[in-house]
Every structure is written in C-alpha cells, then in structure tokens.
C-alpha atoms as a PDB file:
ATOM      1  CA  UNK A   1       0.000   0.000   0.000  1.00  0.00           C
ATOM      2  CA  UNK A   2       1.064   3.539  -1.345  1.00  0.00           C
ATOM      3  CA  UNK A   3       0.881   6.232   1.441  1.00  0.00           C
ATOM      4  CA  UNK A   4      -0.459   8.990  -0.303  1.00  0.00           C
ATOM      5  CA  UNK A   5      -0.842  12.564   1.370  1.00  0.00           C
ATOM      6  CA  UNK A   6      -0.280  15.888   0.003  1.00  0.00           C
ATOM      7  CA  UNK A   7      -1.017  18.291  -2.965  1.00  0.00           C
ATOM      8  CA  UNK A   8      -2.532  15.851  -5.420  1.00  0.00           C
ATOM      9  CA  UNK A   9      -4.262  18.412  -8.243  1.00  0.00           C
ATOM     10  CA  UNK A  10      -6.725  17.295 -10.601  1.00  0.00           C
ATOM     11  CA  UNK A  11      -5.350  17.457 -14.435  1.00  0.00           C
ATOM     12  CA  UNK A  12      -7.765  19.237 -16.758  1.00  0.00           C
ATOM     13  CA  UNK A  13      -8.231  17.509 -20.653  1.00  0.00           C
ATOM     14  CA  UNK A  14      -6.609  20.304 -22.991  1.00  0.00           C
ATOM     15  CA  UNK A  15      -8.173  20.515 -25.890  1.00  0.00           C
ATOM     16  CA  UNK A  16      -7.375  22.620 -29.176  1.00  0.00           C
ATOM     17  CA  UNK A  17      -9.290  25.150 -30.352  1.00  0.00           C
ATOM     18  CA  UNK A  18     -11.745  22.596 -32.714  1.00  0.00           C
ATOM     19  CA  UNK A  19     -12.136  20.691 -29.449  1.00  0.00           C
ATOM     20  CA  UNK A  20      -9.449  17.777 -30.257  1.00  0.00           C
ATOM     21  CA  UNK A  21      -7.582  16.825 -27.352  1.00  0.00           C
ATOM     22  CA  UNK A  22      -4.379  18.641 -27.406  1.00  0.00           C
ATOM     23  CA  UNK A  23      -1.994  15.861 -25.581  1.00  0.00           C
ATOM     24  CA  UNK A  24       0.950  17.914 -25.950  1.00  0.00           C
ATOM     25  CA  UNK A  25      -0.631  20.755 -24.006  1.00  0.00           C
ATOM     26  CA  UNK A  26      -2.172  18.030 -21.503  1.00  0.00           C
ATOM     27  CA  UNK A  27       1.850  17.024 -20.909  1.00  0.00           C
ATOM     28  CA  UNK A  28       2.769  20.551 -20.775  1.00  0.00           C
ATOM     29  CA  UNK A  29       0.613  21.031 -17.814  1.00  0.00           C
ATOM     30  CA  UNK A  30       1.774  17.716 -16.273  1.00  0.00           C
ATOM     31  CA  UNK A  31       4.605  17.983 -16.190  1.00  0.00           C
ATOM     32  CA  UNK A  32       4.473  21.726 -14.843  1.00  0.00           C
ATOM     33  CA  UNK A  33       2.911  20.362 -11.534  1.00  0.00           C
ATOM     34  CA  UNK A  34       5.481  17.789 -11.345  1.00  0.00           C
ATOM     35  CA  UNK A  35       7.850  20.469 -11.439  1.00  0.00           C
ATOM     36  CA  UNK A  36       6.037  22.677  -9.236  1.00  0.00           C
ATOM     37  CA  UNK A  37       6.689  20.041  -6.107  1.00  0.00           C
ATOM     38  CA  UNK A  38       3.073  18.318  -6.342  1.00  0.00           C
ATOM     39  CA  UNK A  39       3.100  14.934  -4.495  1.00  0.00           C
ATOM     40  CA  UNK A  40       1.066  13.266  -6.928  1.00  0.00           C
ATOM     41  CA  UNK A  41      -1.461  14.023 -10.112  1.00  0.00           C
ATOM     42  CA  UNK A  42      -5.533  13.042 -10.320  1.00  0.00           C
ATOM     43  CA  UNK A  43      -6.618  12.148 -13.896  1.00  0.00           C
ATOM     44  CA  UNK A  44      -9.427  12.040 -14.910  1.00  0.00           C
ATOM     45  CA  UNK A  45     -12.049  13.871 -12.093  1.00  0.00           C
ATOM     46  CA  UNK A  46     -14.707  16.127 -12.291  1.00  0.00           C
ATOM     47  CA  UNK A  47     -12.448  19.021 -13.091  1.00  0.00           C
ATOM     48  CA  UNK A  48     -11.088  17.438 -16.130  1.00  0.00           C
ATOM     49  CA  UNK A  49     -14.631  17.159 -17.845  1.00  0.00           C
ATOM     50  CA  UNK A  50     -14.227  13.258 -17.790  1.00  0.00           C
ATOM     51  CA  UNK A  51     -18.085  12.987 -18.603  1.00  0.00           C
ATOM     52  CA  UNK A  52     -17.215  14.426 -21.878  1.00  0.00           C
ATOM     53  CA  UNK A  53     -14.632  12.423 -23.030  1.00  0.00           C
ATOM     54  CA  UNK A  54     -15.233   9.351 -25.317  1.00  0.00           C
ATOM     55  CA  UNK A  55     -13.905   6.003 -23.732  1.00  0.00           C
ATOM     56  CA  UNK A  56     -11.226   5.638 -25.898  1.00  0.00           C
ATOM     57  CA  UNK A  57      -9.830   9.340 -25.209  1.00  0.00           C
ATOM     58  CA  UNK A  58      -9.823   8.178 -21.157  1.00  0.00           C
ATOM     59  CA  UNK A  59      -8.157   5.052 -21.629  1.00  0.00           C
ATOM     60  CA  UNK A  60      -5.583   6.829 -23.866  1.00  0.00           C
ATOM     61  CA  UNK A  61      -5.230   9.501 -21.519  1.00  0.00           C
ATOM     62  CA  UNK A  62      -5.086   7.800 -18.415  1.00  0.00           C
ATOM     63  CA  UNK A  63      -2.049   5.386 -20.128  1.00  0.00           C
ATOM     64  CA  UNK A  64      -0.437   8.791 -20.998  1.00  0.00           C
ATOM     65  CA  UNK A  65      -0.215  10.309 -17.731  1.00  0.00           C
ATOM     66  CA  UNK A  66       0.695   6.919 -16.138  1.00  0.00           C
ATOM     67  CA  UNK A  67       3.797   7.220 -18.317  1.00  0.00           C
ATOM     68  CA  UNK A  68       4.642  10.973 -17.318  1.00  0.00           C
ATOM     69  CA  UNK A  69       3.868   9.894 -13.712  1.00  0.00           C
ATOM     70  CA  UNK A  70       6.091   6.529 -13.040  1.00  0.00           C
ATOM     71  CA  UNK A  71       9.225   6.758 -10.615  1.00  0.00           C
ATOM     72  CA  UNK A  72       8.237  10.540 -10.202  1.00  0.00           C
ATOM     73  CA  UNK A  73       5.065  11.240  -7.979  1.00  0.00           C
ATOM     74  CA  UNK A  74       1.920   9.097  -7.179  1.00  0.00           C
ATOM     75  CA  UNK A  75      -1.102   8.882  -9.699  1.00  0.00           C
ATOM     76  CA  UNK A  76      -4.572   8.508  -8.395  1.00  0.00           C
ATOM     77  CA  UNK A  77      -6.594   7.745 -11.517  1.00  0.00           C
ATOM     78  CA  UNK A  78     -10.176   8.540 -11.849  1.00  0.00           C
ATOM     79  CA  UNK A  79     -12.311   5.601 -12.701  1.00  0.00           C
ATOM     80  CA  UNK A  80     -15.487   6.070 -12.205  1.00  0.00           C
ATOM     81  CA  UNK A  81     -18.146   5.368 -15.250  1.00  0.00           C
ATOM     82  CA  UNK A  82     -21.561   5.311 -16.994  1.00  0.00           C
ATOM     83  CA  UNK A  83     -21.567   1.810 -16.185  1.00  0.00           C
ATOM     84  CA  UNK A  84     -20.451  -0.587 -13.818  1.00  0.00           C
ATOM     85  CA  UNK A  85     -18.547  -2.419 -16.983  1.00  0.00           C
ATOM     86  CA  UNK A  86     -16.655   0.733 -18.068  1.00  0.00           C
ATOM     87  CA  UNK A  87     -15.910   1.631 -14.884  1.00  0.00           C
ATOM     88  CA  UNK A  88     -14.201  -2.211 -14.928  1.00  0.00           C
ATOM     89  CA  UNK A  89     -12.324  -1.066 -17.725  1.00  0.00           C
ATOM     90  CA  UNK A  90     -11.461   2.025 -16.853  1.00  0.00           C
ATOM     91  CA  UNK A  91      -9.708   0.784 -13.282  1.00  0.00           C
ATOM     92  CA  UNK A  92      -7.856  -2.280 -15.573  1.00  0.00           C
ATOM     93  CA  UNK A  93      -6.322   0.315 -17.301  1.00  0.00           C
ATOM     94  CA  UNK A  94      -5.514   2.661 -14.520  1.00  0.00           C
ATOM     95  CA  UNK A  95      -3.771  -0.663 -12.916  1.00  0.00           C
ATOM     96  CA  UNK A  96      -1.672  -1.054 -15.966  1.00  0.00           C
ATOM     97  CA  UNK A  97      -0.831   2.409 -15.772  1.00  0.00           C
ATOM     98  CA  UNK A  98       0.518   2.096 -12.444  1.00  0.00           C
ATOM     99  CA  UNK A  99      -1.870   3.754 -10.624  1.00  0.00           C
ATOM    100  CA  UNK A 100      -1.726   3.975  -6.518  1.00  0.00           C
ATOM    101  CA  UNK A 101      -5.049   4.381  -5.954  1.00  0.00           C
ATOM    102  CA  UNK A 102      -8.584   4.113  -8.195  1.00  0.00           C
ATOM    103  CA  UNK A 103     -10.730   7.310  -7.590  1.00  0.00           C
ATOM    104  CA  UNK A 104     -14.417   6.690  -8.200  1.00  0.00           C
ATOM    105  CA  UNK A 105     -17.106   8.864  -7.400  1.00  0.00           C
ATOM    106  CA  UNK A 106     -20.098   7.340  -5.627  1.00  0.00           C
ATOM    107  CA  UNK A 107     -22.351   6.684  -9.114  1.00  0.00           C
ATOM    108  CA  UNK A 108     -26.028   8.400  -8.509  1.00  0.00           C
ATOM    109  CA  UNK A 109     -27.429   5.232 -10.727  1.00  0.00           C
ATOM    110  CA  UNK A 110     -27.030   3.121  -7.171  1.00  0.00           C
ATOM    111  CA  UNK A 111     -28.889   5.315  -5.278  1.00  0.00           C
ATOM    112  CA  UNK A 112     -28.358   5.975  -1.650  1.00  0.00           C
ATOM    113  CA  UNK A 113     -28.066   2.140  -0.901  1.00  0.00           C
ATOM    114  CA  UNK A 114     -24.678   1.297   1.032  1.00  0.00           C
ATOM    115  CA  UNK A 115     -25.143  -2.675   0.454  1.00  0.00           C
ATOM    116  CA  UNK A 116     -25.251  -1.643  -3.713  1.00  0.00           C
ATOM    117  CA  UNK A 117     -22.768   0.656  -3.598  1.00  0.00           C
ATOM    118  CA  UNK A 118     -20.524  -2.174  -1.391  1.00  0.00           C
ATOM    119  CA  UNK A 119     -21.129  -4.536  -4.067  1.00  0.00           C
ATOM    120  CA  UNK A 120     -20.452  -1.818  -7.133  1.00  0.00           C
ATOM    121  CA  UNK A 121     -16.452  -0.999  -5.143  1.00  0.00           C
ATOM    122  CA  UNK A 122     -16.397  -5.125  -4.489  1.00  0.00           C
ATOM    123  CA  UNK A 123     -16.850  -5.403  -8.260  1.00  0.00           C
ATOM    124  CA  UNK A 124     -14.184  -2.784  -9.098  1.00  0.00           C
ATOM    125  CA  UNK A 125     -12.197  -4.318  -6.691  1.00  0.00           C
ATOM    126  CA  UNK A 126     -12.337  -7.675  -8.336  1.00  0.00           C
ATOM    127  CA  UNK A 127     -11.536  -6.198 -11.552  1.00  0.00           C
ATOM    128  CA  UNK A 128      -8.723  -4.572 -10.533  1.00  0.00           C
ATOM    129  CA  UNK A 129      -5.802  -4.919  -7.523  1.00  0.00           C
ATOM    130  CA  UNK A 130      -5.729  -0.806  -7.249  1.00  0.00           C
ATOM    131  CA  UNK A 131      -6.988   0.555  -4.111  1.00  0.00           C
ATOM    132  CA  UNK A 132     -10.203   2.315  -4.108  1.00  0.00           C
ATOM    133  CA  UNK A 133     -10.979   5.860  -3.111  1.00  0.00           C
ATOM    134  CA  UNK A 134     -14.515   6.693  -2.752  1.00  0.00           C
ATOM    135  CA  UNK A 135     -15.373  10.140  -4.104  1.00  0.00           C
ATOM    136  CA  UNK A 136     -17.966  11.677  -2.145  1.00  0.00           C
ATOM    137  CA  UNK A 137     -19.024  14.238  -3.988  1.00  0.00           C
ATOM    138  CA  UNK A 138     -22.372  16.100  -3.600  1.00  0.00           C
ATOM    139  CA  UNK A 139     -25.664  15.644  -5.376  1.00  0.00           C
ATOM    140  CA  UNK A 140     -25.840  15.966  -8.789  1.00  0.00           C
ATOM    141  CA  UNK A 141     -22.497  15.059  -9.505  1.00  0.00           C
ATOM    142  CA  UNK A 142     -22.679  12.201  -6.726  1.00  0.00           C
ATOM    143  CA  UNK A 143     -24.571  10.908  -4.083  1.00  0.00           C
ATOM    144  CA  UNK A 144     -23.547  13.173  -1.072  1.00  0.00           C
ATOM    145  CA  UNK A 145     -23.696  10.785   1.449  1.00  0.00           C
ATOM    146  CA  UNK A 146     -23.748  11.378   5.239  1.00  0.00           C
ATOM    147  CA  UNK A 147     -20.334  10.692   6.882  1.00  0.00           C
ATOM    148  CA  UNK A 148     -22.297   7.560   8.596  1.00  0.00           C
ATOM    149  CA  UNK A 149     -23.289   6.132   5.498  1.00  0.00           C
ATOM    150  CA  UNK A 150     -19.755   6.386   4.265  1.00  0.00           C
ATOM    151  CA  UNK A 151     -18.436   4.552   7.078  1.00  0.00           C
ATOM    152  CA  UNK A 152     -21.243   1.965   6.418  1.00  0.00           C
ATOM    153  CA  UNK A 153     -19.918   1.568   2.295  1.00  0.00           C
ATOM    154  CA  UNK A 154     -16.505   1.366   3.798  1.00  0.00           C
ATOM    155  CA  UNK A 155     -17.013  -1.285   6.238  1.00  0.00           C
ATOM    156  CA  UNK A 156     -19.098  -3.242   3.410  1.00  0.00           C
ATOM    157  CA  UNK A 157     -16.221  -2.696   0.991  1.00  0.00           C
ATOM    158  CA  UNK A 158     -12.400  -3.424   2.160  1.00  0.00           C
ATOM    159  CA  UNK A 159     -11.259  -2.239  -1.518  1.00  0.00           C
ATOM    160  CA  UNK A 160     -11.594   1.362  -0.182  1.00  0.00           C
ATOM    161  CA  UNK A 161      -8.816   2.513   1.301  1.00  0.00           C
ATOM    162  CA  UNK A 162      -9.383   6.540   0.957  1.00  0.00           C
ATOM    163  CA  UNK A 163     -11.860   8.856   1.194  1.00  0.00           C
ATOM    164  CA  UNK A 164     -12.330  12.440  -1.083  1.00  0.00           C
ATOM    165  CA  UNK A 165     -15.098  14.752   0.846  1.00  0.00           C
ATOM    166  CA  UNK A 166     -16.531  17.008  -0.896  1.00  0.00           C
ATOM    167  CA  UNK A 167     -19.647  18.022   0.609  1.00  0.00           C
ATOM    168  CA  UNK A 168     -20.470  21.255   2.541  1.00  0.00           C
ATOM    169  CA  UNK A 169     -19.751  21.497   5.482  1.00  0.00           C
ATOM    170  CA  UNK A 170     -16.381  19.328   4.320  1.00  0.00           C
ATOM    171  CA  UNK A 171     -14.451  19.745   7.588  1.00  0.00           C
ATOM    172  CA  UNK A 172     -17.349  18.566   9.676  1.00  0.00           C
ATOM    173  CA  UNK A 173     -17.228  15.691   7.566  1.00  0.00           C
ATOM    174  CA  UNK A 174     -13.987  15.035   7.896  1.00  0.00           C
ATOM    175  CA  UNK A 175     -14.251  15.219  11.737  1.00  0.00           C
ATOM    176  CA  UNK A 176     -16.861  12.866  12.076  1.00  0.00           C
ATOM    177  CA  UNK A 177     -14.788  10.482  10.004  1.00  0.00           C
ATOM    178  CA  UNK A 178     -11.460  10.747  11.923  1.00  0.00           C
ATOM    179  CA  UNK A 179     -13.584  10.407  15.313  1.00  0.00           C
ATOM    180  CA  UNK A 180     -15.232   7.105  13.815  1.00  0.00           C
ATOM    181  CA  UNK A 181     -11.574   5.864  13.679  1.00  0.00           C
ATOM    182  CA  UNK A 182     -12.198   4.625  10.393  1.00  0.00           C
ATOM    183  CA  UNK A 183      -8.719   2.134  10.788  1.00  0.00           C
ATOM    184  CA  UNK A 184      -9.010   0.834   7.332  1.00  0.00           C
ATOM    185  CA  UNK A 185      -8.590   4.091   5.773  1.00  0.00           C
ATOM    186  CA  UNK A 186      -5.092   4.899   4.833  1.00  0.00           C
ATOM    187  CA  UNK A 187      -5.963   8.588   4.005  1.00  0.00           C
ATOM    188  CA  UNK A 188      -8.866  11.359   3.437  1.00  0.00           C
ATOM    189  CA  UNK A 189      -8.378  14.326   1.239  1.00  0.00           C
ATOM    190  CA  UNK A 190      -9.927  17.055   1.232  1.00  0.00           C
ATOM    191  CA  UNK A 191     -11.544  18.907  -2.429  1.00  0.00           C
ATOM    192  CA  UNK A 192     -14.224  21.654  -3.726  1.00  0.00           C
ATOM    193  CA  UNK A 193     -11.606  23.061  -5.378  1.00  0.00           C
ATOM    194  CA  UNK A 194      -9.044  23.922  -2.059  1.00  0.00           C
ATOM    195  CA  UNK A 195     -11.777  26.735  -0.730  1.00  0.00           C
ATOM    196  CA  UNK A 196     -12.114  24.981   2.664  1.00  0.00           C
ATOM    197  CA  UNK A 197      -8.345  23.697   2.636  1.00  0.00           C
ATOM    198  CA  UNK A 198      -7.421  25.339   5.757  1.00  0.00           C
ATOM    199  CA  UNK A 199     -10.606  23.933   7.666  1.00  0.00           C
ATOM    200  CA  UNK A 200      -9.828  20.652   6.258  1.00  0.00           C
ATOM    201  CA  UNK A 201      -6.208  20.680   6.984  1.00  0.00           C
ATOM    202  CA  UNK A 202      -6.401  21.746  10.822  1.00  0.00           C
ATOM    203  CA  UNK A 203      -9.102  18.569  11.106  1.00  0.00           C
ATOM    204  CA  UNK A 204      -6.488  16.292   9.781  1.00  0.00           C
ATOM    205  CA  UNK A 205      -6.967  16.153   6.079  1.00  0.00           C
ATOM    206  CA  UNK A 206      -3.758  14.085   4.899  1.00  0.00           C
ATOM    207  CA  UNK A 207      -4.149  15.866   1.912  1.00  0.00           C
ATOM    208  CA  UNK A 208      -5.807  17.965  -0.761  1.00  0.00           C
ATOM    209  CA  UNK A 209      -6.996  17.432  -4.875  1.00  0.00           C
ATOM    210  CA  UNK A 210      -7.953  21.314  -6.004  1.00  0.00           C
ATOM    211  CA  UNK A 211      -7.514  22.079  -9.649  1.00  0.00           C
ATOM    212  CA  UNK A 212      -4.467  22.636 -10.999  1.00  0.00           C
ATOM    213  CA  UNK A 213      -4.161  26.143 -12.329  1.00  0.00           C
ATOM    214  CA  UNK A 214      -2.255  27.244  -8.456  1.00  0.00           C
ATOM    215  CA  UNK A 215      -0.737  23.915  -8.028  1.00  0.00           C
ATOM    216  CA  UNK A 216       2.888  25.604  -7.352  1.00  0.00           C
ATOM    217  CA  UNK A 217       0.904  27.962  -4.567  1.00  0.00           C
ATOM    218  CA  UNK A 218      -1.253  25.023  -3.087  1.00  0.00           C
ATOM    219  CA  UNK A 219       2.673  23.255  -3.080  1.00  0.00           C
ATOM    220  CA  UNK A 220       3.528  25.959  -0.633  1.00  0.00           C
ATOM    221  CA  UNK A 221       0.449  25.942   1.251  1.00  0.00           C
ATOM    222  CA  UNK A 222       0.988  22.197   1.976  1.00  0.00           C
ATOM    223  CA  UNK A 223       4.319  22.509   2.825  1.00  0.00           C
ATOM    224  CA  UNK A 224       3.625  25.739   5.449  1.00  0.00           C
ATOM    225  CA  UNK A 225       1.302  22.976   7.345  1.00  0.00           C
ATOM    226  CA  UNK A 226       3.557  20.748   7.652  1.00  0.00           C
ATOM    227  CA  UNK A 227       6.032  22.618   9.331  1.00  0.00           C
ATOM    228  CA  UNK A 228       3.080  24.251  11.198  1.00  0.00           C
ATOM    229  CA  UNK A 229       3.261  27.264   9.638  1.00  0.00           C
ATOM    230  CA  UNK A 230      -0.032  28.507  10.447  1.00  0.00           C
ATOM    231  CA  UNK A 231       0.050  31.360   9.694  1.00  0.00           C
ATOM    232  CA  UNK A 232       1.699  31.138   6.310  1.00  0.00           C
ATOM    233  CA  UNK A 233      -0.807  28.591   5.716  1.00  0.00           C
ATOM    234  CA  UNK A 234      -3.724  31.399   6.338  1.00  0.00           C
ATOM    235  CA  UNK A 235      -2.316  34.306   4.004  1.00  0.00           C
ATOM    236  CA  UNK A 236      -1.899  32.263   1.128  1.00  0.00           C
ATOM    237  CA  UNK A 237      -4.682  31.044   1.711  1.00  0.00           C
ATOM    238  CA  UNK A 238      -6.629  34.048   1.677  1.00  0.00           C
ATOM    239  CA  UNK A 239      -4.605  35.336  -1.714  1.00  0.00           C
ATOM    240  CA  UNK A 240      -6.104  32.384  -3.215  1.00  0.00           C
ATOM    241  CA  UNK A 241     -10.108  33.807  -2.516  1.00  0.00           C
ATOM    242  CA  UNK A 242     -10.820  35.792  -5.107  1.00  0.00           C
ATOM    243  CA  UNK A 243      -9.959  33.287  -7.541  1.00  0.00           C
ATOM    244  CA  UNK A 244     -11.262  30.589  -6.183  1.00  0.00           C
ATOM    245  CA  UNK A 245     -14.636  32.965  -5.890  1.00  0.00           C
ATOM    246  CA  UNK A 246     -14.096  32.935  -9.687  1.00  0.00           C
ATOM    247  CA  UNK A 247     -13.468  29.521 -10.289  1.00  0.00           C
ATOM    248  CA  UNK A 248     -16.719  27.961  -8.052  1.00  0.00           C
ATOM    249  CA  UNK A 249     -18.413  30.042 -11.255  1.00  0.00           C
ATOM    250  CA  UNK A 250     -16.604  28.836 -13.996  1.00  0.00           C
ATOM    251  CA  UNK A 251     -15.220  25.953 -13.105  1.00  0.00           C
ATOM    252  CA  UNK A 252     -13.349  24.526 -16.113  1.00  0.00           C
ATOM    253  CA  UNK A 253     -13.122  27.166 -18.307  1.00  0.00           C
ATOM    254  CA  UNK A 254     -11.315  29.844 -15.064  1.00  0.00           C
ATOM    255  CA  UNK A 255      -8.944  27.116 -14.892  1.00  0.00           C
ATOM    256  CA  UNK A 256      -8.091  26.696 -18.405  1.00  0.00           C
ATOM    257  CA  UNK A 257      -8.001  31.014 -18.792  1.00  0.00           C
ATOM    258  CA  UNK A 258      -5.270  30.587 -15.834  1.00  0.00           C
ATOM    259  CA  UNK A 259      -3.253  28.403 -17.207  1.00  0.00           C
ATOM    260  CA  UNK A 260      -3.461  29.843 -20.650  1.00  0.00           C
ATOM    261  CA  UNK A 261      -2.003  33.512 -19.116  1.00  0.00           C
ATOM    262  CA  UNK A 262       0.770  31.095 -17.816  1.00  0.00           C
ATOM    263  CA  UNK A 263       1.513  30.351 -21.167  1.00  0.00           C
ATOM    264  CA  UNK A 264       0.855  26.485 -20.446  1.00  0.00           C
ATOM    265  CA  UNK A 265      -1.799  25.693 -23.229  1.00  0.00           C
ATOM    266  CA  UNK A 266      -2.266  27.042 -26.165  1.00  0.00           C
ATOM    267  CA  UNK A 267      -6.687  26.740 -26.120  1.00  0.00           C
ATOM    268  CA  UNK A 268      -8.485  27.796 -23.215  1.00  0.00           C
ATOM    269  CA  UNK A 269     -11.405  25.499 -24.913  1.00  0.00           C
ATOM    270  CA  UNK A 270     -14.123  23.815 -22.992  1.00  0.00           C
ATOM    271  CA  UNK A 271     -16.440  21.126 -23.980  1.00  0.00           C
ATOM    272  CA  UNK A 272     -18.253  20.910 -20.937  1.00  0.00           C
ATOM    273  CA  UNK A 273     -21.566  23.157 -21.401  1.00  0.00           C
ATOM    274  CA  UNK A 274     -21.559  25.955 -18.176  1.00  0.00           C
ATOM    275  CA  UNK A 275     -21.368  30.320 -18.006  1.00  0.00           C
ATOM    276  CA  UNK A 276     -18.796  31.642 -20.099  1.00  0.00           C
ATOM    277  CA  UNK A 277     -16.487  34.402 -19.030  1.00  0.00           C
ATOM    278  CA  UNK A 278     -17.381  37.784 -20.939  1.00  0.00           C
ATOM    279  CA  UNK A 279     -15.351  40.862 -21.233  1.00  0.00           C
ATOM    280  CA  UNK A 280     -15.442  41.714 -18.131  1.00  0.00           C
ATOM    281  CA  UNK A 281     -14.856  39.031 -16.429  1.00  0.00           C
ATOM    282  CA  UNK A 282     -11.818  38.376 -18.374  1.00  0.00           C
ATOM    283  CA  UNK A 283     -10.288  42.203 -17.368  1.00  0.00           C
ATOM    284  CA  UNK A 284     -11.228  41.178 -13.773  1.00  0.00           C
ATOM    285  CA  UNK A 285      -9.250  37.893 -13.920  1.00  0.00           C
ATOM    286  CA  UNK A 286      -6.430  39.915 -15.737  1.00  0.00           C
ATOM    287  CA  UNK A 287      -6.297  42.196 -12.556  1.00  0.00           C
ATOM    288  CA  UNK A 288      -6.724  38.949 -10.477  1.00  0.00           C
ATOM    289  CA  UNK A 289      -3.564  37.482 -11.837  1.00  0.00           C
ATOM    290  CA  UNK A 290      -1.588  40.329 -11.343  1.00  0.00           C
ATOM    291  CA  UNK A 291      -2.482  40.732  -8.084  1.00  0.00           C
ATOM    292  CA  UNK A 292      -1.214  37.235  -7.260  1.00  0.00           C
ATOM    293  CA  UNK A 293       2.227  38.221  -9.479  1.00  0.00           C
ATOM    294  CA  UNK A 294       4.372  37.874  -6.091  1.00  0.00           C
ATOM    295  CA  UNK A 295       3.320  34.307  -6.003  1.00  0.00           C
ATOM    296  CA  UNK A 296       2.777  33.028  -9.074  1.00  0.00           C
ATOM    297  CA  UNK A 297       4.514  33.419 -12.084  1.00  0.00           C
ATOM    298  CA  UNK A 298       5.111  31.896 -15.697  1.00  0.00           C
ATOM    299  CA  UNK A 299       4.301  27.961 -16.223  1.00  0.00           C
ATOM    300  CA  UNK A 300       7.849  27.242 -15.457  1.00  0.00           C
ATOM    301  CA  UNK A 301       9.811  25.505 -13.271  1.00  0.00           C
ATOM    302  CA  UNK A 302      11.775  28.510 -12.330  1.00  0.00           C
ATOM    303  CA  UNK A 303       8.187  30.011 -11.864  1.00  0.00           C
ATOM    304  CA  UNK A 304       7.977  27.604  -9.310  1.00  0.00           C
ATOM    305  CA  UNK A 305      11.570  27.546  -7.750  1.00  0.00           C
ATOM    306  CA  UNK A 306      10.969  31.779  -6.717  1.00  0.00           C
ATOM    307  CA  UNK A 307       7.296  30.889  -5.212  1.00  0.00           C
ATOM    308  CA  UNK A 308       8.970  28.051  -3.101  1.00  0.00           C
ATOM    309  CA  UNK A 309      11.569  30.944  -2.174  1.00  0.00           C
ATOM    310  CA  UNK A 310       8.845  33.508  -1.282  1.00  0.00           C
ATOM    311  CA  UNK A 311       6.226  31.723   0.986  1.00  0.00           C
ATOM    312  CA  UNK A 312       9.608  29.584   2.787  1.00  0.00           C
END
C-alpha cells in the first residue's frame, strides 16, 4: 500500500481550439505540476470534464499520464463510469498504468443504498488490484452521502482505502470520520476546489486534490502545514479567494483562462456546457492574476523555484 498525502491536483483535458484533445498541451501542464513540487497528479475527475470524453480518449489519456507519472510522484486515476462495466475497464487500465489508488465517485445510478454501492467498489475491486478511493461528492455530480453512510460503504467494501469529501460542510465531515476511527482508511483528502483547505487541513486532512491552475501555490500551502506554519498557511490562503470565488463560477473554463495567461496551453477550450467568461470578467481575472504576481509566475519551473523561495 502507497501512502499517499499531500497536494494531489486534478489534471484538466486540454483541448485545441476545434475541441481535439491537445496531448501535448495536456503534458505541458503535467509535467508543470510535477515540477512545481506536487506529491502526486488526479486524472481524470470532475475538473477534467471526464463525462465528456469518449472512452477511448480516457483510456488513452489515463495510459499517458501513467507514463509521465512513473518513478516521479503518485497517480490517483479517476475511474469512475456510466456503467459498472466501463468503470471495470477504466480501473484495468488505470492498474496497468501504475496507478496507486482508483478514484471513483459514488455513481447516482445506485442510489443511496450502502449494500449496492458495497457490491459496485467489491466489483471494481475484483476487476482490478488498485486501491479504491470513494469520491464523495455532492448531489448531482454524486450521491452526497452522510459521513455515517460512508463509514457503512466502507465497512461493506475493504477495496476502499481513501476517502475524497466534498460536501459542505467538508471539515465537519472530515471530523466525524477521523472520530469514527475509520482504521481501514489509509488517508482522506480534502476537495471543492481547495476553498475549505485550511478547515480541512487543521481537522487532519492528509491531503488535498484542487484544480491545478495554483498547483505551485497550493505546493507551498501544503508545505507551510507541515512545518506548522499557520500562519503562512492562512495568508496564502486568503490570496487564493478571489480566484477561487471565480473559479466555483466557472469551473473549467477559469482554470483553463489561468493556465493559458501562464503560457501552459495554447486553447483555453471547454467542452463541458456551463457560463462563459465575458469581457469583463476576463479584465477582472487579468487584474486577479496580477495581483497574485508575487506568487505566481510563468508555467515554469523557475516560476515555481521563486514561489517556493517567497512563501519559505
């Protein structure tokens, strides 16, 4: 078993402007985070529009990044699926990838059941040897289940050996699940996109999975609470709000502006349907940027090497 803890961002799909995917961008940005100090890389999740990507383009994807990943950080691959089957084949190729751990959101298609969604993680389990963590991410997008009715799936399923919270309030969560003393859970992360890290984090998150565009900040952030740097921890922290105000908005296509003005990719184009950033919003997340210049920088790993030197 893998001990995974740490800044573990999500990867977005780069696509090009006529909405192929754009695998040398994707690298580009993957290989960014690994040089910004991330501990490990999440492909595909919810912030990398997985639910618009053909199977094929997942399974090619997920190989890729398995490649950029292996004998450099830890790779938590997202498998979750329209169906039980491609969910199978999704965490068979994750395993052949070399994936530490199988990320799979809690499918609404189950229901809120915890004896069908402990047979759904037995059957990925059987598929697969990669150890499961159950993404529990709120309604639509997953079931939101109580912290007890985790703990039920858990116990039901000895697959799952993490936990991603994701549902409001997350820290609470978290709490009740370290006071449950869940001892077959090797780690919970925090998510929502790092705007409740420092809740999370002082309840004993092991670790976080934001998006990517700030992975070289949320590096430092990590590495301030480890040393118990508090309140290091807090000001970056509170740099990050007004973006993250942003990105709760736009989701996918904030990220993508970001890491286009950090001259990462070369489209900032979206296939996932959502608000689109107009004019204005644009000049605001111009200013926003600039405002953050101390701290972040170009998509380099120099970039990376003088926010490390800042925030020490």
């Amino acid at each position: 078993m893998t001990k995974i803890a740490g800044t573990f961002p999500v990867l977005p799909t780069i696509f090009t402007a006529s909405s192929e995917v754009d695998e040398a961008g994707f690298r580009r940005v993957a290989e960014w985070a690994i040089a910004s100090g991330v501990d490990g890389i999440v492909f595909p999740g919810l912030a990398s529009e997985y639910d618009h990507l053909t199977l094929e383009e997942r399974l090619r994807l997920v190989a890729l990044v398995g490649d950029i990943a292996r004998g450099r950080v830890a790779f938590v691959a997202g498998c979750g699926g329209h169906t039980d089957e491609e969910s199978a084949e999704v965490i068979r190729a994750a395993a052949a990838a070399g994936a530490v751990a199988a990320m799979v959101v809690t499918p609404a298609r189950k229901g809120n059941d915890p004896a069908e969604l402990a047979r759904f993680y037995n059957y990925l389990s059987e598929a697969a040897p990669v150890p499961i963590m159950l993404q529990n991410a709120p309604k639509p997008m997953g079931l939101g289940l109580t912290p007890a009715e985790v703990l039920d799936v858990v116990a039901r399923a000895p697959g799952i050996r993490y936990v991603k919270e994701e549902n409001i309030p997350c820290g609470q969560r978290i709490t009740a699940l370290r006071e449950a003393g869940a001892e077959s859970l090797e780690a919970i992360f925090g998510g929502a996109g790092g705007r409740y890290i420092t809740d999370e984090l002082a309840r004993g998150a092991d670790g976080t999975m934001p998006a990517v565009e700030i992975a070289d900040l949320h590096v430092a952030l990590i590495a301030a609470s480890r040393r118990d740097d508090w309140a290091t921890v807090r000001r970056l922290f509170e740099r990050t709000l007004p973006l993250l105000n942003m990105q709760a908005v736009y989701r996918w296509r904030l990220t993508k502006e970001v890491l286009l003005r950090r001259g990462l990719i070369d489209s900032a184009y979206v296939r996932a349907p959502g608000p689109v950033l107009d004019r204005h919003d644009l000049k605001e997340l111009d200013e926003l940027m600039t405002g953050l210049a101390d701290l972040i920088g170009h998509g380099s790993p120099e970039g990376a090497k003088q926010l490390s030197a800042v925030t020490a």
